[in-house]
Every structure is written in C-alpha cells, then in structure tokens.
N, C-alpha and C. Protein backbone atom coordinates (compact mmCIF):
# COMPACT_ATOMS: atom_id res chain seq x y z
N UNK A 1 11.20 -23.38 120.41
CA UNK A 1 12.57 -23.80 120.17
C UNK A 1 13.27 -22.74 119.34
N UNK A 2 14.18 -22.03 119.95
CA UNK A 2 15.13 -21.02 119.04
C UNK A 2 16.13 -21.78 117.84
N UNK A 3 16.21 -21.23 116.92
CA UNK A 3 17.28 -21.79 116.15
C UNK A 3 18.88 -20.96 116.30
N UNK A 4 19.45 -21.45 116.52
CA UNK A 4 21.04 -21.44 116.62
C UNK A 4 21.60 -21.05 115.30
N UNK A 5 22.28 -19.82 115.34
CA UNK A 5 23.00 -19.16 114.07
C UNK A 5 24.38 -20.29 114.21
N UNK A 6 24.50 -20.98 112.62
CA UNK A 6 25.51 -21.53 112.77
C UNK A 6 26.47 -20.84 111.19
N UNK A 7 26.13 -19.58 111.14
CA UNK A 7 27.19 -18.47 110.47
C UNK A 7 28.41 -18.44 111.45
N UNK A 8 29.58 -18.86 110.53
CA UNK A 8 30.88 -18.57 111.63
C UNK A 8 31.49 -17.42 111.79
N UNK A 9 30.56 -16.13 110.67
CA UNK A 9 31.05 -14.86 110.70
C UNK A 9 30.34 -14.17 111.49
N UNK A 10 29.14 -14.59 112.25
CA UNK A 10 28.52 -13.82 113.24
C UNK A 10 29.11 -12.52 113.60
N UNK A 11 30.40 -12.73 114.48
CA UNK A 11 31.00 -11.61 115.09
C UNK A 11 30.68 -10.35 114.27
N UNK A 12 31.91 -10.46 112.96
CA UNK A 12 32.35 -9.88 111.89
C UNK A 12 30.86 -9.50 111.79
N UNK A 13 29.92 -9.77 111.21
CA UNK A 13 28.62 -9.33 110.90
C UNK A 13 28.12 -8.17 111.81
N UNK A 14 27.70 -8.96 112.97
CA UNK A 14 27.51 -8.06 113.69
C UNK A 14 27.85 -6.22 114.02
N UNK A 15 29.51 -6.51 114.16
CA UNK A 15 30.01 -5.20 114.21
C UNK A 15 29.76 -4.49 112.52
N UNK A 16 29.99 -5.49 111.43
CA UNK A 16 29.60 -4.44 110.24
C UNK A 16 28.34 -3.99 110.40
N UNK A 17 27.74 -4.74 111.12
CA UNK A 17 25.66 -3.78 111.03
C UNK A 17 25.80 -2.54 111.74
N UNK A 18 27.20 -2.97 112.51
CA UNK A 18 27.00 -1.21 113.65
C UNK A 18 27.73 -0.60 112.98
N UNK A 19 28.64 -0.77 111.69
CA UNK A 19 29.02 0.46 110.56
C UNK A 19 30.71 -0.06 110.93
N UNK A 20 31.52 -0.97 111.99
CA UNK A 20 32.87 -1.06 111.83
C UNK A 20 33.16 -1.40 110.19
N UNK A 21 33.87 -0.02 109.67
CA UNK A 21 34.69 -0.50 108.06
C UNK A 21 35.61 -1.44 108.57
N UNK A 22 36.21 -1.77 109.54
CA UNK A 22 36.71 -3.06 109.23
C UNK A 22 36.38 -4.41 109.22
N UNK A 23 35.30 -4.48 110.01
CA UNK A 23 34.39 -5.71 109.58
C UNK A 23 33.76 -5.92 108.06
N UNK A 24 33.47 -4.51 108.08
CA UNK A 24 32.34 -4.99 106.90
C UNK A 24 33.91 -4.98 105.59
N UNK A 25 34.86 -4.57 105.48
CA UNK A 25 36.23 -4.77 104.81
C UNK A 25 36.32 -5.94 104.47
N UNK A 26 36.35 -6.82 105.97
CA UNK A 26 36.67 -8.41 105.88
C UNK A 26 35.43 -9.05 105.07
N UNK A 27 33.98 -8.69 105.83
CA UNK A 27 33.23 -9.47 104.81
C UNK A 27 33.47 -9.27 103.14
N UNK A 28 33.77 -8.38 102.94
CA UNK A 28 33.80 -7.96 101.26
C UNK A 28 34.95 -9.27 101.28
N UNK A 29 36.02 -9.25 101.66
CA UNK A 29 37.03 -9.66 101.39
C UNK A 29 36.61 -11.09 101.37
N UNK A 30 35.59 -11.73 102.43
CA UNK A 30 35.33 -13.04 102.43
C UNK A 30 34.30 -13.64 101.22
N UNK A 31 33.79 -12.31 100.83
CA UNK A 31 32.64 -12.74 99.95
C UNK A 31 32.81 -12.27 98.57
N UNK A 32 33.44 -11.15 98.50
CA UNK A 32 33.18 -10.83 96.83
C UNK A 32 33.92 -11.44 95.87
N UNK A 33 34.54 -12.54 95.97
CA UNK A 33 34.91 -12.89 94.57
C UNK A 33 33.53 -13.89 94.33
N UNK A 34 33.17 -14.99 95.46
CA UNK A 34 32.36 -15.56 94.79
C UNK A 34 31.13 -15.00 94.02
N UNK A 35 30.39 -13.40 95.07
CA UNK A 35 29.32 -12.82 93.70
C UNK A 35 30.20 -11.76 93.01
N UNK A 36 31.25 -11.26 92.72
CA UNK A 36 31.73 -11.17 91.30
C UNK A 36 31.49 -12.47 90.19
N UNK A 37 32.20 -13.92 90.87
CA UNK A 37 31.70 -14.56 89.94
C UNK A 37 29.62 -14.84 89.42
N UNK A 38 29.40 -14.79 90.33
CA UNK A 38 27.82 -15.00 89.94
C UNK A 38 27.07 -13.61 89.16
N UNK A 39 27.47 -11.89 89.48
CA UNK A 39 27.75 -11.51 88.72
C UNK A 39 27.99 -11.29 87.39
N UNK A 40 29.24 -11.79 86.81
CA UNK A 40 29.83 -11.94 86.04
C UNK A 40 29.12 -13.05 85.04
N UNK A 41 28.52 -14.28 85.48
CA UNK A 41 27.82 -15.22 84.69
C UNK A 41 26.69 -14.50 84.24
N UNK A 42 26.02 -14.03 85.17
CA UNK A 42 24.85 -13.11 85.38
C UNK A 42 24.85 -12.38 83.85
N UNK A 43 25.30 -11.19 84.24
CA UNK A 43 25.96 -10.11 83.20
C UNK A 43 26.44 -10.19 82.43
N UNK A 44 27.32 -11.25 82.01
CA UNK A 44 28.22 -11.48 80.99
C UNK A 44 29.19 -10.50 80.50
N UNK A 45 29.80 -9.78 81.40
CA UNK A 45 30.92 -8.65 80.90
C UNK A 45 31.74 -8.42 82.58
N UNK A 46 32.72 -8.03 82.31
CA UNK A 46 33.37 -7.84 83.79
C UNK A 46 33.12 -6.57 83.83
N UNK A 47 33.36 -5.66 82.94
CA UNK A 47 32.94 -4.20 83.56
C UNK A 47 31.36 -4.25 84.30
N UNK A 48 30.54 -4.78 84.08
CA UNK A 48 29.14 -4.41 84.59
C UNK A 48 28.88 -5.46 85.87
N UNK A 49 29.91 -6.62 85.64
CA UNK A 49 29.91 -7.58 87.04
C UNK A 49 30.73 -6.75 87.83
N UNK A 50 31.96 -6.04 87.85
CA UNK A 50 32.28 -5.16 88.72
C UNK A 50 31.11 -4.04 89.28
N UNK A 51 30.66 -3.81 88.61
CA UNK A 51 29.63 -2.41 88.90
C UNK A 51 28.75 -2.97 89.60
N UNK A 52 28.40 -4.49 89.37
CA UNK A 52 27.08 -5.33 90.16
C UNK A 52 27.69 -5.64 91.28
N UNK A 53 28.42 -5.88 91.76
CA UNK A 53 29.53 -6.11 92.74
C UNK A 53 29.22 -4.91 94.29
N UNK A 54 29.79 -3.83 93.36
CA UNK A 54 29.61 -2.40 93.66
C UNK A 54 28.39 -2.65 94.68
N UNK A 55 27.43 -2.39 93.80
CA UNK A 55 25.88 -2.28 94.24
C UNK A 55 25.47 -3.53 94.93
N UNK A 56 26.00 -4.47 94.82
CA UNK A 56 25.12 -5.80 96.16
C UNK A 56 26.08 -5.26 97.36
N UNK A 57 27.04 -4.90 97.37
CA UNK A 57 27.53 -4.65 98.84
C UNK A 57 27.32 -3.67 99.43
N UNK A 58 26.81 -2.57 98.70
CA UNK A 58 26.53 -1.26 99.22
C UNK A 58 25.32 -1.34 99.77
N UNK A 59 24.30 -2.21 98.91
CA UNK A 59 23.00 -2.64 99.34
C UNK A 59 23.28 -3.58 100.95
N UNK A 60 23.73 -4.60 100.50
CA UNK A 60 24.18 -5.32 101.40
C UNK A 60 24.19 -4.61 102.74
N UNK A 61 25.34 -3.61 102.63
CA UNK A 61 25.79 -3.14 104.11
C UNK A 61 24.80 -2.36 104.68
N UNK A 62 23.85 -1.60 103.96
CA UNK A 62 22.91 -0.74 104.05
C UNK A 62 21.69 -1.45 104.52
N UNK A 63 21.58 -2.62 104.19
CA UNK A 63 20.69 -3.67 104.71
C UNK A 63 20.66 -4.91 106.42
N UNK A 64 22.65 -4.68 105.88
CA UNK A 64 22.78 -5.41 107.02
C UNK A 64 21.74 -6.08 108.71
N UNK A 65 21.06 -4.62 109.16
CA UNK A 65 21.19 -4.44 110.13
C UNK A 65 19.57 -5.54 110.08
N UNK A 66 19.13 -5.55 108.61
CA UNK A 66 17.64 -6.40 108.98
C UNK A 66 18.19 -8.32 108.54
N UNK A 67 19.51 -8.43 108.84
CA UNK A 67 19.37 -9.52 108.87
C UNK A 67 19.35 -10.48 110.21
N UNK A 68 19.21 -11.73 110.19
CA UNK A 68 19.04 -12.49 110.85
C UNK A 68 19.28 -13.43 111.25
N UNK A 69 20.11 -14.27 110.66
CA UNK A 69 21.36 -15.14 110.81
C UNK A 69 20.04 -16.22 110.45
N UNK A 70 18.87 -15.99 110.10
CA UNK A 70 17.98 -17.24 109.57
C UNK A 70 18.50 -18.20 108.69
N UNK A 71 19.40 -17.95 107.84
CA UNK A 71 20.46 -18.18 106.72
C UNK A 71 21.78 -18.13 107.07
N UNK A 72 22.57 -18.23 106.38
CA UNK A 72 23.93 -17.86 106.55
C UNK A 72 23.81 -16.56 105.92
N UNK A 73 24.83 -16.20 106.18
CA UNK A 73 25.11 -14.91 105.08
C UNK A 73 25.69 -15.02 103.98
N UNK A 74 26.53 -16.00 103.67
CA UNK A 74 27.01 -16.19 102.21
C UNK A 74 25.50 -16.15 101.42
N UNK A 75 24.36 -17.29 101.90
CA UNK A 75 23.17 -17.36 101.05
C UNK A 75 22.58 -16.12 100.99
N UNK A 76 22.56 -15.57 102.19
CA UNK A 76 21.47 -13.69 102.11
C UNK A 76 22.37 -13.08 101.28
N UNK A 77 23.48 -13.15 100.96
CA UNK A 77 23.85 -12.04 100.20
C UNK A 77 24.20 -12.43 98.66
N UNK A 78 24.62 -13.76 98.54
CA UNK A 78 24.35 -14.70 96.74
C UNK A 78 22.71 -14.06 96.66
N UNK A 79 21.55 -14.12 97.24
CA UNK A 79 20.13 -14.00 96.78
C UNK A 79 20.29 -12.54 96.48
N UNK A 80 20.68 -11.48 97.37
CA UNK A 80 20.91 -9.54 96.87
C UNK A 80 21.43 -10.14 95.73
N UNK A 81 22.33 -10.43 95.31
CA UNK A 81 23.05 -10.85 94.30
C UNK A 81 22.74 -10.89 92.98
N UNK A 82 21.75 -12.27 93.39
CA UNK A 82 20.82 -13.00 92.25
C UNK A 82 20.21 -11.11 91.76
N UNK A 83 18.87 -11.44 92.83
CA UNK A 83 18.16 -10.42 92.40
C UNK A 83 18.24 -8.87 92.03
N UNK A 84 19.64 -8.48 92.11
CA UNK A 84 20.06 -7.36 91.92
C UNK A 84 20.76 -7.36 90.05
N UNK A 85 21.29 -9.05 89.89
CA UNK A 85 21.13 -8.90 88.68
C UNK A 85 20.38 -8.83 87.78
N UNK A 86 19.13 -9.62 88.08
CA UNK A 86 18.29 -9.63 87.49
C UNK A 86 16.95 -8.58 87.29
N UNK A 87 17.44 -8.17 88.38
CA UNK A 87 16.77 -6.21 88.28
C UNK A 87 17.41 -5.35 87.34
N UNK A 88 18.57 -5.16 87.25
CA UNK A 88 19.77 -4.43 86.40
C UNK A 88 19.36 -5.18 84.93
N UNK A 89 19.12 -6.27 84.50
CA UNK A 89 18.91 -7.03 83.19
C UNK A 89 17.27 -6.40 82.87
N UNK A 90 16.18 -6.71 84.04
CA UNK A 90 15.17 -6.22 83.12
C UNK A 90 15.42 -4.72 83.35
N UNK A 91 15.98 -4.05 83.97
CA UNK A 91 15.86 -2.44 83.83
C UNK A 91 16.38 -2.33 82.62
N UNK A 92 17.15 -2.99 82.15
CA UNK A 92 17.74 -2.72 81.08
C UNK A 92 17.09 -3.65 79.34
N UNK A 93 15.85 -3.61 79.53
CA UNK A 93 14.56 -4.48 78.66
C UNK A 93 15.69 -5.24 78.05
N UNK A 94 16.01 -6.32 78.40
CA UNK A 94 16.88 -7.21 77.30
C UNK A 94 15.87 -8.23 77.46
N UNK A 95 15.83 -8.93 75.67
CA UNK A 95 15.04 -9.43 75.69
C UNK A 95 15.19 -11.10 75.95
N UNK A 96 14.74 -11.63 77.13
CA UNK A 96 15.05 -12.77 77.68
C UNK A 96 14.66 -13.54 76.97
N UNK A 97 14.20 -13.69 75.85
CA UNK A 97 13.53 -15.14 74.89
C UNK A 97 13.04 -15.96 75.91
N UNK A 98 12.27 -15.42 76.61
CA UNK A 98 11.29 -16.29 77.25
C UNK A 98 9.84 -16.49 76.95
N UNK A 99 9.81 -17.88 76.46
CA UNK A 99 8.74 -18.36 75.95
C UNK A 99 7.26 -19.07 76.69
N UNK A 100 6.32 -18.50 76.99
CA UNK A 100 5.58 -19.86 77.96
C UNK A 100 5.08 -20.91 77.63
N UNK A 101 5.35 -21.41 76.68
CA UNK A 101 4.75 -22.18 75.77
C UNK A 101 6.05 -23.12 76.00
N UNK A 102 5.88 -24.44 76.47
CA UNK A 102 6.60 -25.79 76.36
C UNK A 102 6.65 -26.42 75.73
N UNK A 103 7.54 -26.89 74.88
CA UNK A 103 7.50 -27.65 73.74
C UNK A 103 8.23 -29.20 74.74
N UNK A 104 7.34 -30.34 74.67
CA UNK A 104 7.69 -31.38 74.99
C UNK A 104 8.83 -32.06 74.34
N UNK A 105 9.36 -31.93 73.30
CA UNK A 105 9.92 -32.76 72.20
C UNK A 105 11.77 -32.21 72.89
N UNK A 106 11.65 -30.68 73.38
CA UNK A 106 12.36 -30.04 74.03
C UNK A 106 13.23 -30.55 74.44
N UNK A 107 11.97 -31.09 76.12
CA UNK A 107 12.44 -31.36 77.30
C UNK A 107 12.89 -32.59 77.28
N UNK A 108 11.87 -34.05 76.31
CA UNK A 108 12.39 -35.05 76.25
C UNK A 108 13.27 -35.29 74.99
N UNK A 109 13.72 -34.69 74.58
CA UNK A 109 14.35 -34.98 73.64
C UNK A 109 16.26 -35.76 73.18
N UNK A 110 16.41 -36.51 73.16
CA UNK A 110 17.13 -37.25 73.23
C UNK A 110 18.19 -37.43 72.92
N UNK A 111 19.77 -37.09 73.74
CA UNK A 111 20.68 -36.45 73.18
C UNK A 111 21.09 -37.42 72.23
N UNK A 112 21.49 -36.92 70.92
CA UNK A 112 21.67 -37.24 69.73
C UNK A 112 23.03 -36.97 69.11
N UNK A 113 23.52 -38.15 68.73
CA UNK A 113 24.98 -37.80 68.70
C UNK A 113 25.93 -37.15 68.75
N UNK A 114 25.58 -37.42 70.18
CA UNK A 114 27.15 -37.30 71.48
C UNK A 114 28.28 -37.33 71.00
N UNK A 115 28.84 -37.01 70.63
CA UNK A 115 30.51 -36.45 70.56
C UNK A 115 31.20 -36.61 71.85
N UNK A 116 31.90 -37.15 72.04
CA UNK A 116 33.06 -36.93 73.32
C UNK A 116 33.83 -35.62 72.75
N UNK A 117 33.58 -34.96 73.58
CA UNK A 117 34.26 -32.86 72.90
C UNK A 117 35.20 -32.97 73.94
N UNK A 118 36.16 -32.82 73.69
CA UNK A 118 37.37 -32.34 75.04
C UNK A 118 37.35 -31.13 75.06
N UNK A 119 36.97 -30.61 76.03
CA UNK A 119 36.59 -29.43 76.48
C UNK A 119 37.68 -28.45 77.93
N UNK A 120 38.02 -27.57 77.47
CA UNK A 120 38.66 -26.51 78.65
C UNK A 120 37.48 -25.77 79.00
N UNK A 121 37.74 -25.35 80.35
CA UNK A 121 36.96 -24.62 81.16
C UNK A 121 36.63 -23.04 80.35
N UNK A 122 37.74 -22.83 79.65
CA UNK A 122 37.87 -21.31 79.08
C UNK A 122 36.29 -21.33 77.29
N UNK A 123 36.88 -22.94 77.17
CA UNK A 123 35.62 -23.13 76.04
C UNK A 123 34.12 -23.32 76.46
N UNK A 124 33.71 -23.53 77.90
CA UNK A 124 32.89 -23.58 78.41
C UNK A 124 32.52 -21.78 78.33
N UNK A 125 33.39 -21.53 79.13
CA UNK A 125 32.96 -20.25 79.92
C UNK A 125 32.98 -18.88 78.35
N UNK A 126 33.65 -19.29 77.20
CA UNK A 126 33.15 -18.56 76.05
C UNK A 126 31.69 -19.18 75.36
N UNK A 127 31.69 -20.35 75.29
CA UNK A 127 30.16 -20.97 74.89
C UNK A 127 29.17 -20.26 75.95
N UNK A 128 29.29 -20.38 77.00
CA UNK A 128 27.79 -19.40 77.82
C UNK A 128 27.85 -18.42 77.31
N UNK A 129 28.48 -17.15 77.22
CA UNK A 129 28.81 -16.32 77.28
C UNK A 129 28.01 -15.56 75.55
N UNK A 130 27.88 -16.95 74.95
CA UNK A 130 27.67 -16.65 73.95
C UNK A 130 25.90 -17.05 73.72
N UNK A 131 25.68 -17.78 74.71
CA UNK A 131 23.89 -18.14 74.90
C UNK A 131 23.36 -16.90 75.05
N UNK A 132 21.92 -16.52 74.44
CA UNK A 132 21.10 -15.65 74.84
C UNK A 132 21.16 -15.54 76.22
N UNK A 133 20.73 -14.24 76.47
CA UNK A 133 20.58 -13.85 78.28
C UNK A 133 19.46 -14.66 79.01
N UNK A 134 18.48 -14.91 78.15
CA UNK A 134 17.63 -15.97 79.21
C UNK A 134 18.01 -17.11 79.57
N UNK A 135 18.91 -17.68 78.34
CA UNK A 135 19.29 -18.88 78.76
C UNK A 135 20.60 -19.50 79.51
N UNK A 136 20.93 -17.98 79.07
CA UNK A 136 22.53 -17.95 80.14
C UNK A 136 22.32 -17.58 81.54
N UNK A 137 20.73 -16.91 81.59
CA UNK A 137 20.89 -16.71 83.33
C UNK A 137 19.99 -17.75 83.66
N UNK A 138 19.13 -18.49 83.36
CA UNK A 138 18.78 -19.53 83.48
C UNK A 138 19.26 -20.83 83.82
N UNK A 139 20.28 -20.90 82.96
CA UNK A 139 21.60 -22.12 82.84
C UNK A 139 22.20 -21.63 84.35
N UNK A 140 22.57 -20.63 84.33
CA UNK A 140 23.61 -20.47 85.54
C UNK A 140 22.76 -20.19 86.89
N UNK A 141 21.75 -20.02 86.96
CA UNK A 141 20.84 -20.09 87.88
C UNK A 141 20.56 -22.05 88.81
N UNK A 142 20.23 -22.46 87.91
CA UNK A 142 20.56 -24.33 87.57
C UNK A 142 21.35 -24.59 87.84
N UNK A 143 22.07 -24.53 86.80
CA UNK A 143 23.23 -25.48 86.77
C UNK A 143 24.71 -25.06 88.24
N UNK A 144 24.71 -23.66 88.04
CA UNK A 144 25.79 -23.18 88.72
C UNK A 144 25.48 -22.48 89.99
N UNK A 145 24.19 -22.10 90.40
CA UNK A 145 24.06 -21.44 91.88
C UNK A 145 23.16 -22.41 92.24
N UNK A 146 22.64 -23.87 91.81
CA UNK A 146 21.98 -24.54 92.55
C UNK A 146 20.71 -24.42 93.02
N UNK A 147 20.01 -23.50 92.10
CA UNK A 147 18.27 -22.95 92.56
C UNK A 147 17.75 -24.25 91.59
N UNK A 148 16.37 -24.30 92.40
CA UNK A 148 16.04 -26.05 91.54
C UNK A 148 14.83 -24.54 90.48
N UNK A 149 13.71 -24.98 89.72
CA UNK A 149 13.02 -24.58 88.76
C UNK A 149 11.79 -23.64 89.35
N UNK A 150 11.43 -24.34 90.53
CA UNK A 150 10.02 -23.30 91.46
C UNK A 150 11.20 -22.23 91.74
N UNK A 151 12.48 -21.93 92.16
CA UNK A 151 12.92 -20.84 92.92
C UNK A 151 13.41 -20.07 91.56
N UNK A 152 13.53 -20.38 90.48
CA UNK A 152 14.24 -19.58 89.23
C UNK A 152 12.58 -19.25 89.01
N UNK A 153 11.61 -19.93 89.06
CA UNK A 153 10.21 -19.44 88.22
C UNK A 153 9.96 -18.13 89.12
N UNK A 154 9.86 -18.14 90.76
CA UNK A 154 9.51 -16.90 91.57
C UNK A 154 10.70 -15.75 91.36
N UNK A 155 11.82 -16.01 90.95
CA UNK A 155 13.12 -15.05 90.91
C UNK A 155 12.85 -14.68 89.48
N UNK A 156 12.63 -15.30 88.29
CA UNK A 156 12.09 -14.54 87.17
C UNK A 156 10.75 -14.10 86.78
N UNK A 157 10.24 -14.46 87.71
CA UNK A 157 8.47 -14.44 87.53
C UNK A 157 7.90 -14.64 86.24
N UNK A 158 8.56 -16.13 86.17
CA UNK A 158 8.14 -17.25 85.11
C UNK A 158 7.38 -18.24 85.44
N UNK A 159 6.82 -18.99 84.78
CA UNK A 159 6.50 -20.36 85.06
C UNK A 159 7.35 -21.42 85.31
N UNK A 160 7.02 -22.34 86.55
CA UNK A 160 8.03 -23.59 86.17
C UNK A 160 8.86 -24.27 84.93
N UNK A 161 7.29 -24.43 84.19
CA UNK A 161 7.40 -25.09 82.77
C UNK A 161 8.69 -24.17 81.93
N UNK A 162 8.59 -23.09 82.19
CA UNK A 162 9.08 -22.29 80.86
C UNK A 162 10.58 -22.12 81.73
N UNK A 163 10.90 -22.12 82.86
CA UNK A 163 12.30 -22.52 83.22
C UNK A 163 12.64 -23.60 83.14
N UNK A 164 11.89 -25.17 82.83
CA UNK A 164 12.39 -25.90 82.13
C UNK A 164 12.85 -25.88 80.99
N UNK A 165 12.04 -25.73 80.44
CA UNK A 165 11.57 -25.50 78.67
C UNK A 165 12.94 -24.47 78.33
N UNK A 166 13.24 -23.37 79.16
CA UNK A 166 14.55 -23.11 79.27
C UNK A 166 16.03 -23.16 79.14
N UNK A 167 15.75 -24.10 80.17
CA UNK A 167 16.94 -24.96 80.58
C UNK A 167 17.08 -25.65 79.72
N UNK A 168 16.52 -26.41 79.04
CA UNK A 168 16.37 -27.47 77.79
C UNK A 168 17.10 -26.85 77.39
N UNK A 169 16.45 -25.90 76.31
CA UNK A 169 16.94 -25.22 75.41
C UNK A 169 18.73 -24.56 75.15
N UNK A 170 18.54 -24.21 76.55
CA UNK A 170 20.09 -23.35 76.83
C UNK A 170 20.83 -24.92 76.96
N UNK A 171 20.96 -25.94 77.15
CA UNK A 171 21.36 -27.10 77.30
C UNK A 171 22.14 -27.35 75.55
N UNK A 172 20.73 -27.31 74.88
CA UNK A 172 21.13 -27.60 73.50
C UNK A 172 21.87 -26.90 73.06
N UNK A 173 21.54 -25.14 73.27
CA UNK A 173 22.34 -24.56 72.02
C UNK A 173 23.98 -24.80 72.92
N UNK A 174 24.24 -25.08 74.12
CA UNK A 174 25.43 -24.78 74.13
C UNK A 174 26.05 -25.56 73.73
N UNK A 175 25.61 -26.88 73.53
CA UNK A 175 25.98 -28.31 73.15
C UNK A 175 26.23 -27.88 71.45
N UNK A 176 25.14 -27.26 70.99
CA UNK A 176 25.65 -26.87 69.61
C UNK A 176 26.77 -26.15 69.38
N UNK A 177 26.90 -25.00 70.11
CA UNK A 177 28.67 -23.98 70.20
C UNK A 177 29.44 -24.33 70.43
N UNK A 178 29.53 -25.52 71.62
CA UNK A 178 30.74 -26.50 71.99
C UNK A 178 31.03 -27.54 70.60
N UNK A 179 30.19 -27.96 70.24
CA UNK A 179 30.44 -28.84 69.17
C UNK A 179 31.03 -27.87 67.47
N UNK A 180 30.25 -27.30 67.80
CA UNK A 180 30.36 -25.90 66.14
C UNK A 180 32.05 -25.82 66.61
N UNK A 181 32.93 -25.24 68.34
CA UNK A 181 33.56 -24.54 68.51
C UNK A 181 34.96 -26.07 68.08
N UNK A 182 34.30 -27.31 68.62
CA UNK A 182 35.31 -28.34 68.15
C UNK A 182 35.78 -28.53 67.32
N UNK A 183 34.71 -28.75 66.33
CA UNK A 183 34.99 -28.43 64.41
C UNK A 183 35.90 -27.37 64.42
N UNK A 184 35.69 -26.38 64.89
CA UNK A 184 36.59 -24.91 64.02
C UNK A 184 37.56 -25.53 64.86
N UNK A 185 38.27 -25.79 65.82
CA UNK A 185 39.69 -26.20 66.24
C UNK A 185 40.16 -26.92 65.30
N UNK A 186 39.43 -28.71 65.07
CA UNK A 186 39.66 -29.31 64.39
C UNK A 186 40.25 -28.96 63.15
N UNK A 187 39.59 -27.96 62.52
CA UNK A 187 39.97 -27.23 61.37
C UNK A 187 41.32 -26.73 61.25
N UNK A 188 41.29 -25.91 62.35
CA UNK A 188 42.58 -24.84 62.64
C UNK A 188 43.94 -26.03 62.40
C-alpha cells in the first residue's frame, strides 16, 4: 500500500529540489516566519534567530532533494530547525543545567499559592527569555512545538526523566518571574 503525499506544496517543492529560486522563494516565504519564531524561542536573541533562519534554509534547500513527502514539509523542516538549534547551542558549550537526577517532590509538587497574575503575552515572552537555556528550550520544545518527553529526550540526548524533571522546573521558575514581575508592576 503506497502512502499518498497529502503536502499541498508538493508542486512548489518539487521544482525547488530542481533549484527553481522561485519556488524555493515561495517556500521561504510560506515557512520562515514560523521557524524564525521557533528559532527565536530557541536562541533567545533575534540577531542569532535570524542567522538560524539563514542556516535551516540553506540546509534545507541543499537537502531538499532527499525528501519525501513521508511528512509534510512544514514538519521536515520545524525538525532541521529544532536540531540545527540545538547544534548551534551545544557548539556553543552553554551550560544547559541539565540534571539526571529527578527529584520527585519536583514533578509532584503542588502548585502553591496560585495568584490569578494577569498576564500580556509580551510578560510571558520576557519571563522565558529570562529562564536558563535548558529550561527555556525544554519549555518551548513542550509546551510550544508540541514534542511529548521520549522525542525532547532523543533530540537532547537526555533521559526522559530529566526532560521531565525539566519541564517541572522551567514551569516553576517562570511562575516565580511572572509572579516576582507582578509585584514590581504592582509597585510601580
């Protein structure tokens, strides 16, 4: 039984694998803001999410020709994406505070007075920004590109446990910056 490419950019694809710049134009055009944004969470700076940008499409197009429509292509090219950031982060030894050691008390631990925080998107997106890199690419791995914990453990070549144990963690402290960041308004 063959499987049926149900990519609606087929065409467009196609001719970019045979090198038309105007296909492969349109795909940029169809695709790069969303991995600028993933990028950008990734990296945490727009100059270096531009530059990551750069490099998944160049890869991308240079790759094109071994894809397969097994996927869509939005997903084959979010995964260059993923893993191109996360190549660029350890090339660059930052230290991911990754721990293998699970602390249970962590994971079950019980959110503890909840605040209703009225929150803007802009106070979100400065609270990550401000999480360590493990837990900010972790968090946004989860929470925001939708990889469950086995696909973040093989993409960081972590343990399950410790991308929980993770996630926990990056959970709390942001809950702490959002809350720290309410007070200082309050203040203001």
């Amino acid at each position: 039984m063959t499987q049926h490419s149900t990519d609606i950019h087929k065409p467009i694809i196609e001719k970019a694998a045979k090198g038309n710049a105007k296909a492969q134009r349109k795909l940029y055009e169809l695709y790069a803001r969303a991995m600028f944004n993933i990028c950008y969470r990734m990296m945490n700076s727009t100059e270096d999410a531009e530059d990551m940008l750069q490099e998944v499409f160049c890869e991308a197009f240079r790759r094109l020709h071994s894809f397969r429509f097994d996927s869509t292509f939005g997903a084959w090219i979010k995964r260059i994406t993923i893993n191109r950031c996360i190549n660029e982060l350890k090339r660059r030894k930052l230290n991911l505070e990754l721990n293998e050691e699970i602390t249970p008390d962590i994971i079950n631990e019980e959110q503890e007075n909840e605040d209703e925080l009225e929150l803007k998107v802009e106070h979100i997106k400065l609270a990550m920004s401000m999480l360590p890199d493990g837990y900010r690419i972790i968090f946004s791995l989860y929470m925001l590109e939708g990889y469950d914990h086995q696909e973040i453990a093989e993409i960081m070549n972590i343990t399950v446990s410790t991308s929980k144990s993770q996630l926990a963690r990056a959970k709390r402290k942001l809950t702490e910056i959002l809350k720290a960041s309410s007070m200082q308004y309050k203040l203001n």
